[in-house]
PDB file of N, CA and C in Angstrom:
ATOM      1  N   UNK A   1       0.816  -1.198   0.000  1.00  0.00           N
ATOM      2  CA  UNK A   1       0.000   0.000   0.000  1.00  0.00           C
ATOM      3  C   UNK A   1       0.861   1.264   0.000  1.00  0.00           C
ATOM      4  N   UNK A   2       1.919   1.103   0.573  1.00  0.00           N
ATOM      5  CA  UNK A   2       3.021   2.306   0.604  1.00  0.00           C
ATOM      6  C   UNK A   2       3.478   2.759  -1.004  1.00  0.00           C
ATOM      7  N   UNK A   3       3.107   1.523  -2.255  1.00  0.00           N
ATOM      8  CA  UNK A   3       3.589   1.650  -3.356  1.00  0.00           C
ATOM      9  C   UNK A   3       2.979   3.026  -3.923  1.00  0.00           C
ATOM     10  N   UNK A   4       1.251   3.337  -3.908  1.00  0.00           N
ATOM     11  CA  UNK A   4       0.589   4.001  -4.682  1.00  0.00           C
ATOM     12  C   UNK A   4       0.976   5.452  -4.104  1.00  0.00           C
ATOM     13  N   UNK A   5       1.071   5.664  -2.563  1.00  0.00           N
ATOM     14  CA  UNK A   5       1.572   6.740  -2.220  1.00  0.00           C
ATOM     15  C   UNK A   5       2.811   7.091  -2.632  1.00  0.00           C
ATOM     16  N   UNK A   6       3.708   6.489  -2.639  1.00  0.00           N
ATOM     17  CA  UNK A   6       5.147   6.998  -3.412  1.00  0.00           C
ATOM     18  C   UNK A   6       5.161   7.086  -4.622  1.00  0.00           C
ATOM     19  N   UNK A   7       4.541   6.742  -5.671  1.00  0.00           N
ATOM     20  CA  UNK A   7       3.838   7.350  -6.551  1.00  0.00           C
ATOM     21  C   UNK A   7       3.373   8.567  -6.545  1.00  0.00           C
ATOM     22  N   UNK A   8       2.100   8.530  -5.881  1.00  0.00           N
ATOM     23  CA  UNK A   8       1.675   9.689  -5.904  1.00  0.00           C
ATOM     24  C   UNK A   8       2.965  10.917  -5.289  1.00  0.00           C
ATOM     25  N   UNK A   9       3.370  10.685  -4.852  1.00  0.00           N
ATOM     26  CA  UNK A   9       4.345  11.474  -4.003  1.00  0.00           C
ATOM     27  C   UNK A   9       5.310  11.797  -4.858  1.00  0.00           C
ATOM     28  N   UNK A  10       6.096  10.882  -6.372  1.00  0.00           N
ATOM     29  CA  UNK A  10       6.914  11.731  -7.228  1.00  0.00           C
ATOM     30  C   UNK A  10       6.257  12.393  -8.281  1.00  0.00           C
ATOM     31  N   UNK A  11       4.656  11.839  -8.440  1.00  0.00           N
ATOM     32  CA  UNK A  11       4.172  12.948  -9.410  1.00  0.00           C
ATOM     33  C   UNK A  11       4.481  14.230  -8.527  1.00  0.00           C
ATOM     34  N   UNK A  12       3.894  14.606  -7.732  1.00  0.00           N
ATOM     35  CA  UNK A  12       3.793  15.846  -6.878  1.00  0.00           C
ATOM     36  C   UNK A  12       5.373  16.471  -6.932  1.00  0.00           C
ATOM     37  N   UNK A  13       6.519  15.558  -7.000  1.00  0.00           N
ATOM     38  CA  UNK A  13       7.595  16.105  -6.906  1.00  0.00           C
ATOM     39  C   UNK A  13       8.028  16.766  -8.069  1.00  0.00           C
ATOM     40  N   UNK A  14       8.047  16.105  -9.151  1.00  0.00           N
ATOM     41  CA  UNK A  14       8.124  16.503 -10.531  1.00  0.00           C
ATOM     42  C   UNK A  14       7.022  17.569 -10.733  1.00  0.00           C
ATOM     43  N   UNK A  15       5.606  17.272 -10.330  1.00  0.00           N
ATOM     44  CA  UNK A  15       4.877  18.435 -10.834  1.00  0.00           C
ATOM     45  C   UNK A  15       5.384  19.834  -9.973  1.00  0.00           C
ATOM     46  N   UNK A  16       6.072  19.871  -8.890  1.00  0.00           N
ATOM     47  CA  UNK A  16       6.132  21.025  -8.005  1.00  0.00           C
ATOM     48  C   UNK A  16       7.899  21.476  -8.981  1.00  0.00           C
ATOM     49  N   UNK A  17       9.015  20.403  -9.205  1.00  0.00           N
ATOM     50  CA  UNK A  17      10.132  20.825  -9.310  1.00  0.00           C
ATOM     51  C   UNK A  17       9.571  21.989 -11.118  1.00  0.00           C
ATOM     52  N   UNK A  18       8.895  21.213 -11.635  1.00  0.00           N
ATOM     53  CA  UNK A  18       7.825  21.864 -13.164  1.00  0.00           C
ATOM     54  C   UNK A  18       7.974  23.522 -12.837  1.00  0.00           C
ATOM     55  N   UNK A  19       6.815  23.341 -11.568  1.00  0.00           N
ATOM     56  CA  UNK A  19       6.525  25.026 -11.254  1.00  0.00           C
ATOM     57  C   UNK A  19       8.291  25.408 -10.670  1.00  0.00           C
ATOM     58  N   UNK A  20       8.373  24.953  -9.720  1.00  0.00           N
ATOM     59  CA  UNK A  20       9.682  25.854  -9.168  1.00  0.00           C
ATOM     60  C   UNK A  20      10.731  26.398 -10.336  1.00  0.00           C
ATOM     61  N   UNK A  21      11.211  25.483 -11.281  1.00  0.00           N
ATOM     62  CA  UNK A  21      11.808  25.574 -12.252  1.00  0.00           C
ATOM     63  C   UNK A  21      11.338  27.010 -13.541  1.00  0.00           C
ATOM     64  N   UNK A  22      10.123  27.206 -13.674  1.00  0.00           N
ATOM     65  CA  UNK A  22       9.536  27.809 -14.523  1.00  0.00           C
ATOM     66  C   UNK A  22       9.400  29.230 -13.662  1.00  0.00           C
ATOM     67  N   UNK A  23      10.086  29.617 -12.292  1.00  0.00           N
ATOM     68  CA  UNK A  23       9.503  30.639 -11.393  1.00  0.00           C
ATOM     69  C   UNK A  23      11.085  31.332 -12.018  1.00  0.00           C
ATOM     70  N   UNK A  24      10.801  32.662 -12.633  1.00  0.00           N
ATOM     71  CA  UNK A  24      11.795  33.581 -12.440  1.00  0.00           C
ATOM     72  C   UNK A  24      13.053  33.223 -11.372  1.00  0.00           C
ATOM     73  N   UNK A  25      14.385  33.869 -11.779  1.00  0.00           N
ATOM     74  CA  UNK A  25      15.551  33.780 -10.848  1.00  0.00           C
ATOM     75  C   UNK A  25      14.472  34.521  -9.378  1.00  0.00           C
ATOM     76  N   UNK A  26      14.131  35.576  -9.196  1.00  0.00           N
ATOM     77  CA  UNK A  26      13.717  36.168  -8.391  1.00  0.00           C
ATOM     78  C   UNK A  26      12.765  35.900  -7.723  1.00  0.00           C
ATOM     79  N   UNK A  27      11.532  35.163  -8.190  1.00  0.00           N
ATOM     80  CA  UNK A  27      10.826  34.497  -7.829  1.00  0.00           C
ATOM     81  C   UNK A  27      11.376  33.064  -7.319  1.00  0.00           C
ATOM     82  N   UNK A  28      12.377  32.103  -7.695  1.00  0.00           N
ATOM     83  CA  UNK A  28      13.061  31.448  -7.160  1.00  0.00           C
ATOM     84  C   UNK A  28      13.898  31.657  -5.647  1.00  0.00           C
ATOM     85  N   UNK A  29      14.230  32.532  -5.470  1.00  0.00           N
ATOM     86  CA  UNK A  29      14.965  33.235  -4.218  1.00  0.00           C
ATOM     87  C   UNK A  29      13.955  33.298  -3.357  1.00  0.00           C
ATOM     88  N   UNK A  30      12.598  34.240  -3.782  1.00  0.00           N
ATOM     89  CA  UNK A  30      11.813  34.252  -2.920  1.00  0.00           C
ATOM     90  C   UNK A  30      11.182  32.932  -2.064  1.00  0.00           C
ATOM     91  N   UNK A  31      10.704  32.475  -3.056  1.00  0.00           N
ATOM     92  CA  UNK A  31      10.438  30.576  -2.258  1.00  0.00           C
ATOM     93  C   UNK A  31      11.532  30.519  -1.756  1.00  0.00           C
ATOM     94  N   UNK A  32      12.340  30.892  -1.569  1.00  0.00           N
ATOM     95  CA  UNK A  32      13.599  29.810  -1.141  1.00  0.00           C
ATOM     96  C   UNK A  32      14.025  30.064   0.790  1.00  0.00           C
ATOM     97  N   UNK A  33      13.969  32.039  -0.194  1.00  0.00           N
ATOM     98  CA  UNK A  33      13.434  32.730   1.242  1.00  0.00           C
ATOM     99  C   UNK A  33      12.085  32.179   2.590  1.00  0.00           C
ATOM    100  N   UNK A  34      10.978  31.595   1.554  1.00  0.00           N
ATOM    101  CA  UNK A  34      10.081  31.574   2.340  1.00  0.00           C
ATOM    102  C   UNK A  34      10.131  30.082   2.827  1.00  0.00           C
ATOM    103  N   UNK A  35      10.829  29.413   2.386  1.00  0.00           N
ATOM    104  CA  UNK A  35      10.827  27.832   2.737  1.00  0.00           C
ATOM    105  C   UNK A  35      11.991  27.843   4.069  1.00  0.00           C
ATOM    106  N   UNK A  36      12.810  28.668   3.697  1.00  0.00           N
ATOM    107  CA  UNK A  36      13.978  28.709   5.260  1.00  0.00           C
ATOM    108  C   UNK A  36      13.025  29.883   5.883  1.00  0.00           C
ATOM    109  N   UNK A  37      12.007  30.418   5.924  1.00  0.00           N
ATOM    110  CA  UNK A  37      11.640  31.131   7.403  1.00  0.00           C
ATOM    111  C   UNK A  37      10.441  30.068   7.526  1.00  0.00           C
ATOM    112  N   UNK A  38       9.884  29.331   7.050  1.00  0.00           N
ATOM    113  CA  UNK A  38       8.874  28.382   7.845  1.00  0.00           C
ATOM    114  C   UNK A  38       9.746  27.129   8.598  1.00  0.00           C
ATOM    115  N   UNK A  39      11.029  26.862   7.680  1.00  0.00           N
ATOM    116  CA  UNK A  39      11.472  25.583   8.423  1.00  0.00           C
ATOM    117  C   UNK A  39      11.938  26.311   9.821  1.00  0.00           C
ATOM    118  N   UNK A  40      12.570  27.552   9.864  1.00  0.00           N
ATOM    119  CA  UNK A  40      12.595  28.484  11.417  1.00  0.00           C
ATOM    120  C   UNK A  40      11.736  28.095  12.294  1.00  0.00           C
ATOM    121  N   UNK A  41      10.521  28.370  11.817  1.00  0.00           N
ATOM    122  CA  UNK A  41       9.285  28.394  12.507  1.00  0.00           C
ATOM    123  C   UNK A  41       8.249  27.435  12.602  1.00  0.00           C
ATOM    124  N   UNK A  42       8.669  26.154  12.539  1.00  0.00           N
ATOM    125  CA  UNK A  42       7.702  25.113  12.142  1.00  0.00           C
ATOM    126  C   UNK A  42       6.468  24.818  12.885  1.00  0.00           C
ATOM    127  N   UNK A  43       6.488  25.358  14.262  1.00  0.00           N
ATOM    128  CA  UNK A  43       4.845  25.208  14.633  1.00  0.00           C
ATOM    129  C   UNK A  43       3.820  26.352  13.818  1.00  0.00           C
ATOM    130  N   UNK A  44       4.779  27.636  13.588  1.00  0.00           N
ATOM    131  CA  UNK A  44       3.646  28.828  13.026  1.00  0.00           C
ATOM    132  C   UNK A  44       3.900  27.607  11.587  1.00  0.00           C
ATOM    133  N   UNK A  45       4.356  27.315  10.835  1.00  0.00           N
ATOM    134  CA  UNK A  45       3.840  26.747   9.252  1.00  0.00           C
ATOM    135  C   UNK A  45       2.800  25.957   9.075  1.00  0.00           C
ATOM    136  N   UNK A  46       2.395  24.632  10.088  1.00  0.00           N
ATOM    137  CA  UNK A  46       1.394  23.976  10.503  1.00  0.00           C
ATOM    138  C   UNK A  46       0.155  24.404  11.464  1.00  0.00           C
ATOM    139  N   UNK A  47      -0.580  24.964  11.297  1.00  0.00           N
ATOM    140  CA  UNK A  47      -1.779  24.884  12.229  1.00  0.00           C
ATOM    141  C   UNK A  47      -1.967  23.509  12.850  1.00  0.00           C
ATOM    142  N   UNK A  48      -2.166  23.580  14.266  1.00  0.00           N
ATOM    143  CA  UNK A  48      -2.572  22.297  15.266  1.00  0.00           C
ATOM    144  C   UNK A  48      -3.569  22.152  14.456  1.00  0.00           C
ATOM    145  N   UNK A  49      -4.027  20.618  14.285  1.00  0.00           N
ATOM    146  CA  UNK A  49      -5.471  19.791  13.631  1.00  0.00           C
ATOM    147  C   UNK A  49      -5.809  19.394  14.819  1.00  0.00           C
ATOM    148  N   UNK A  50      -7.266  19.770  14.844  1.00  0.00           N
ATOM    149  CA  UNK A  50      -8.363  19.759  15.884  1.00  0.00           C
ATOM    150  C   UNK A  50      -8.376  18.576  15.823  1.00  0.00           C
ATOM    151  N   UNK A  51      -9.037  18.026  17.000  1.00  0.00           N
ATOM    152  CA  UNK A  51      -9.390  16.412  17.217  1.00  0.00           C
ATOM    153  C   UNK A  51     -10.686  16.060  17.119  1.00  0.00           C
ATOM    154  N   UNK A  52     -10.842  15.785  16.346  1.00  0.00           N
ATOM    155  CA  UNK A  52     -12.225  15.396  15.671  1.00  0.00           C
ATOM    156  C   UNK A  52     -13.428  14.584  16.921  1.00  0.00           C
ATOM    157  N   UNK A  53     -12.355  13.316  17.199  1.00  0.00           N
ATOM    158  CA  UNK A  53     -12.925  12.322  17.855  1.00  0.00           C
ATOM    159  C   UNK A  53     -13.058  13.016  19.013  1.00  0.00           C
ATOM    160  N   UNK A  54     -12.833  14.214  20.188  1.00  0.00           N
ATOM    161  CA  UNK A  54     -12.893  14.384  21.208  1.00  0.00           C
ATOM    162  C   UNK A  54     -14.128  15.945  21.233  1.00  0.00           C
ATOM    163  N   UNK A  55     -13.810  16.354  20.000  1.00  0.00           N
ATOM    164  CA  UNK A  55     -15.348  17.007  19.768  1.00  0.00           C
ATOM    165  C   UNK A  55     -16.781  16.720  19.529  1.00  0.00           C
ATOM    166  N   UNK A  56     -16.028  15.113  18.869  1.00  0.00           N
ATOM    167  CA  UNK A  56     -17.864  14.377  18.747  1.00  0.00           C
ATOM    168  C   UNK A  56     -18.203  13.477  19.664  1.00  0.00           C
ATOM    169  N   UNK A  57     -16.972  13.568  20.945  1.00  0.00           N
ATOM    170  CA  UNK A  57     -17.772  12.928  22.106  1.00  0.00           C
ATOM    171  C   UNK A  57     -18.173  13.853  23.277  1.00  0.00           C
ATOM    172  N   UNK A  58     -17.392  14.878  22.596  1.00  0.00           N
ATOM    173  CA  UNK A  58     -18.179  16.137  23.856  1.00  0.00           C
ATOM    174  C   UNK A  58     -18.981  16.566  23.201  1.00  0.00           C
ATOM    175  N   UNK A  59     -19.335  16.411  22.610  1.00  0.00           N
ATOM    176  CA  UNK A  59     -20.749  17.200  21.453  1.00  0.00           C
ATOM    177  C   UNK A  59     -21.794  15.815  22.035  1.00  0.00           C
ATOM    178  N   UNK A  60     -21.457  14.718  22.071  1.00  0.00           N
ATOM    179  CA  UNK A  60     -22.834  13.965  22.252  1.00  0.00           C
ATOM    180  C   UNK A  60     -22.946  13.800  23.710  1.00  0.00           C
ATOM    181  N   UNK A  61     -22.372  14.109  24.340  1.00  0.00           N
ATOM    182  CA  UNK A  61     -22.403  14.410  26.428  1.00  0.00           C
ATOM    183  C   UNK A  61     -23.258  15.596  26.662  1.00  0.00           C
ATOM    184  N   UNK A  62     -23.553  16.723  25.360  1.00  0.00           N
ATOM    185  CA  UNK A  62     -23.850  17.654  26.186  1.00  0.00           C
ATOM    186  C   UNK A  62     -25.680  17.621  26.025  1.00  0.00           C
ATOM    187  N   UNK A  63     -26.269  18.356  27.058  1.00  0.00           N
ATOM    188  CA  UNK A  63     -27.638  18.316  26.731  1.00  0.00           C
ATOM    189  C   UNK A  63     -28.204  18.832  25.665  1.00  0.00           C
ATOM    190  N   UNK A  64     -29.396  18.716  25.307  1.00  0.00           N
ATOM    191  CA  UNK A  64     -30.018  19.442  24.275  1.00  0.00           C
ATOM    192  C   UNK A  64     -29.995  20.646  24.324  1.00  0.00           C
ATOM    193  N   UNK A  65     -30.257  21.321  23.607  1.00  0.00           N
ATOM    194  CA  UNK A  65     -30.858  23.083  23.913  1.00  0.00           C
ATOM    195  C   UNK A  65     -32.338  23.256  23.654  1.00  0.00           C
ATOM    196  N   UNK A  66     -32.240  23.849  24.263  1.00  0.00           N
ATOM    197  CA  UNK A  66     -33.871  24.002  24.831  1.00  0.00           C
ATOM    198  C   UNK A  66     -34.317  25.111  23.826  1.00  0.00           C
ATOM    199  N   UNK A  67     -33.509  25.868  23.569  1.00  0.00           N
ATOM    200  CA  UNK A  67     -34.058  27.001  22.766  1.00  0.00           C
ATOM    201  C   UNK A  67     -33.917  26.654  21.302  1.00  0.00           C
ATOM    202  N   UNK A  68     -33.283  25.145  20.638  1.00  0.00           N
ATOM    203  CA  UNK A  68     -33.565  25.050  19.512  1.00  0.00           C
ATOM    204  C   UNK A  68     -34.251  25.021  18.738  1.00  0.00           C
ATOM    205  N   UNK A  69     -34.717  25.710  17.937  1.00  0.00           N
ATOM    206  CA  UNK A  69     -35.913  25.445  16.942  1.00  0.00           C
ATOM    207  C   UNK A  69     -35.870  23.541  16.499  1.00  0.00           C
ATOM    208  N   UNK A  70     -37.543  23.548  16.179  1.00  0.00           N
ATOM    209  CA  UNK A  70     -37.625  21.931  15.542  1.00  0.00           C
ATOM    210  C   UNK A  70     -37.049  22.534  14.297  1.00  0.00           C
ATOM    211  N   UNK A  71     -37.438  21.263  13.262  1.00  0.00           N
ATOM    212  CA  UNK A  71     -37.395  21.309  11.774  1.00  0.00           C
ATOM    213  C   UNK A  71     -38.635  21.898  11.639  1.00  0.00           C
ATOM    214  N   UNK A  72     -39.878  22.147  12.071  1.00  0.00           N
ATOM    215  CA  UNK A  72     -40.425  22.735  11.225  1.00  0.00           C
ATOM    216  C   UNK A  72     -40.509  23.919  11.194  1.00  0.00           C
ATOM    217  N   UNK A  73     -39.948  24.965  12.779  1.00  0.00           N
ATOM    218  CA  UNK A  73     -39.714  25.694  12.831  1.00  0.00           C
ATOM    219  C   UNK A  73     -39.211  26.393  11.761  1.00  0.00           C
ATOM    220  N   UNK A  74     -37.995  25.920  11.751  1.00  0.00           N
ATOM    221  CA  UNK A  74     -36.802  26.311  10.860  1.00  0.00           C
ATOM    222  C   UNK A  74     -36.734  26.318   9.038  1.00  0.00           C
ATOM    223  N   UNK A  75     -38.141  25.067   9.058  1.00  0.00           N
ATOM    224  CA  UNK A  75     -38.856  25.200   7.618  1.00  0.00           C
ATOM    225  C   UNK A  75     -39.472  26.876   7.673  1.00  0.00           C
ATOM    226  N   UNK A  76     -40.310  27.065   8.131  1.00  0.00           N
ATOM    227  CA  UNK A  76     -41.060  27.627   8.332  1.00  0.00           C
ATOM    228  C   UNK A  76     -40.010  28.775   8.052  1.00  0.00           C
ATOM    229  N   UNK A  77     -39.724  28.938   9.194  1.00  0.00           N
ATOM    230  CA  UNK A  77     -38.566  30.289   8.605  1.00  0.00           C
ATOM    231  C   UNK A  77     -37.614  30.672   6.936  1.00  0.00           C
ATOM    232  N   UNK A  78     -37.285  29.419   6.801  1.00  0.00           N
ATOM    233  CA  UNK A  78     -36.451  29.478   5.535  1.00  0.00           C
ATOM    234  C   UNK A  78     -37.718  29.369   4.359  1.00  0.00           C
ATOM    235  N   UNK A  79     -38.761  28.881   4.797  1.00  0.00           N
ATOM    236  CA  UNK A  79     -40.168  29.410   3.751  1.00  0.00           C
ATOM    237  C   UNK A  79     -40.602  30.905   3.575  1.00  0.00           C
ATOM    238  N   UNK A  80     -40.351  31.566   4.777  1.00  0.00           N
ATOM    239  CA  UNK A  80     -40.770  33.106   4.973  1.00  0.00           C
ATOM    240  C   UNK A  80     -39.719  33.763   4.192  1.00  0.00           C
ATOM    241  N   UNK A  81     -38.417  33.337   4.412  1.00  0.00           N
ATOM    242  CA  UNK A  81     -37.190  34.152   3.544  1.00  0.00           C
ATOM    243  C   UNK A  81     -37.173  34.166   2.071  1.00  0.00           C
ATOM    244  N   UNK A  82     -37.564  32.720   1.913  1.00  0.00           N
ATOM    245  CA  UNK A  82     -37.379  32.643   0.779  1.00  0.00           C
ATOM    246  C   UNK A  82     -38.707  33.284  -0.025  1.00  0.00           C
ATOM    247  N   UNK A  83     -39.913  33.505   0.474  1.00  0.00           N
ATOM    248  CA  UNK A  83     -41.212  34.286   0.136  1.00  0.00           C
ATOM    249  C   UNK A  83     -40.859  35.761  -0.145  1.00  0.00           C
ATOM    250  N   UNK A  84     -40.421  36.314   0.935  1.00  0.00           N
ATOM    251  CA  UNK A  84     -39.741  37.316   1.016  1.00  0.00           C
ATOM    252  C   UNK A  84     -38.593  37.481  -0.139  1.00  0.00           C
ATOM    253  N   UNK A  85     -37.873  36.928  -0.430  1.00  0.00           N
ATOM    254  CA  UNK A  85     -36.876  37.007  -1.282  1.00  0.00           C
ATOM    255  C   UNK A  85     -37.314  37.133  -2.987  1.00  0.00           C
ATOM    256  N   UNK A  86     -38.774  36.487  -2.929  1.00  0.00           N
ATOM    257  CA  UNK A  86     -39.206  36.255  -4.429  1.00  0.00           C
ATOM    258  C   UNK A  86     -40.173  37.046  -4.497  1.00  0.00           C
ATOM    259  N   UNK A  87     -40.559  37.625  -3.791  1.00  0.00           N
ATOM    260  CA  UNK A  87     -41.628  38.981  -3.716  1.00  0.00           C
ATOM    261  C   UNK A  87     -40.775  40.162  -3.987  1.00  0.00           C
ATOM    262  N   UNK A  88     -40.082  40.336  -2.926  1.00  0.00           N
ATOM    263  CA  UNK A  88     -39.335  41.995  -3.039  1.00  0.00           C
ATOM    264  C   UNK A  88     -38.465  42.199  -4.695  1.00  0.00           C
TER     265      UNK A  88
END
């Protein structure tokens, strides 16, 4: 299974060396610039990835809301907008 990803992984290389290659001398420097100040900074280059699994078990612990509209409520409303929207 590791085969199709390394694959995929030298298209991406060849398709990226394509662009880098085709970028002006100056435009070349610049990436080059910007690739040594993220490797500096490697937590600012990555954003933390949220944890999925620990939001959809605190999401199903918590109580209902009381003030939620039903569905038909909420029909109802998006019927009025949209009335509104084809009138005016």
């Amino acid at each position: 299974m590791s085969q199709p990803s390394t694959l995929v992984n030298i298209k991406l290389i060849n398709s990226l060396a394509q662009v880098i290659l085709s970028l002006s001398d100056e435009e070349q420097t610049l990436l080059e610039q910007r690739i040594q100040h993220l490797k500096a900074m490697p937590e600012a280059s990555s954003p933390p990835q949220p944890d999925l699994d620990a939001f959809f078990q605190d999401l199903e612990t918590l109580e209902p809301d009381p003030n939620q509209p039903s569905l038909q409520e909420i029909s109802k409303v998006v019927q009025d907008v949209r009335h509104e929207l084809w009138i005016d």
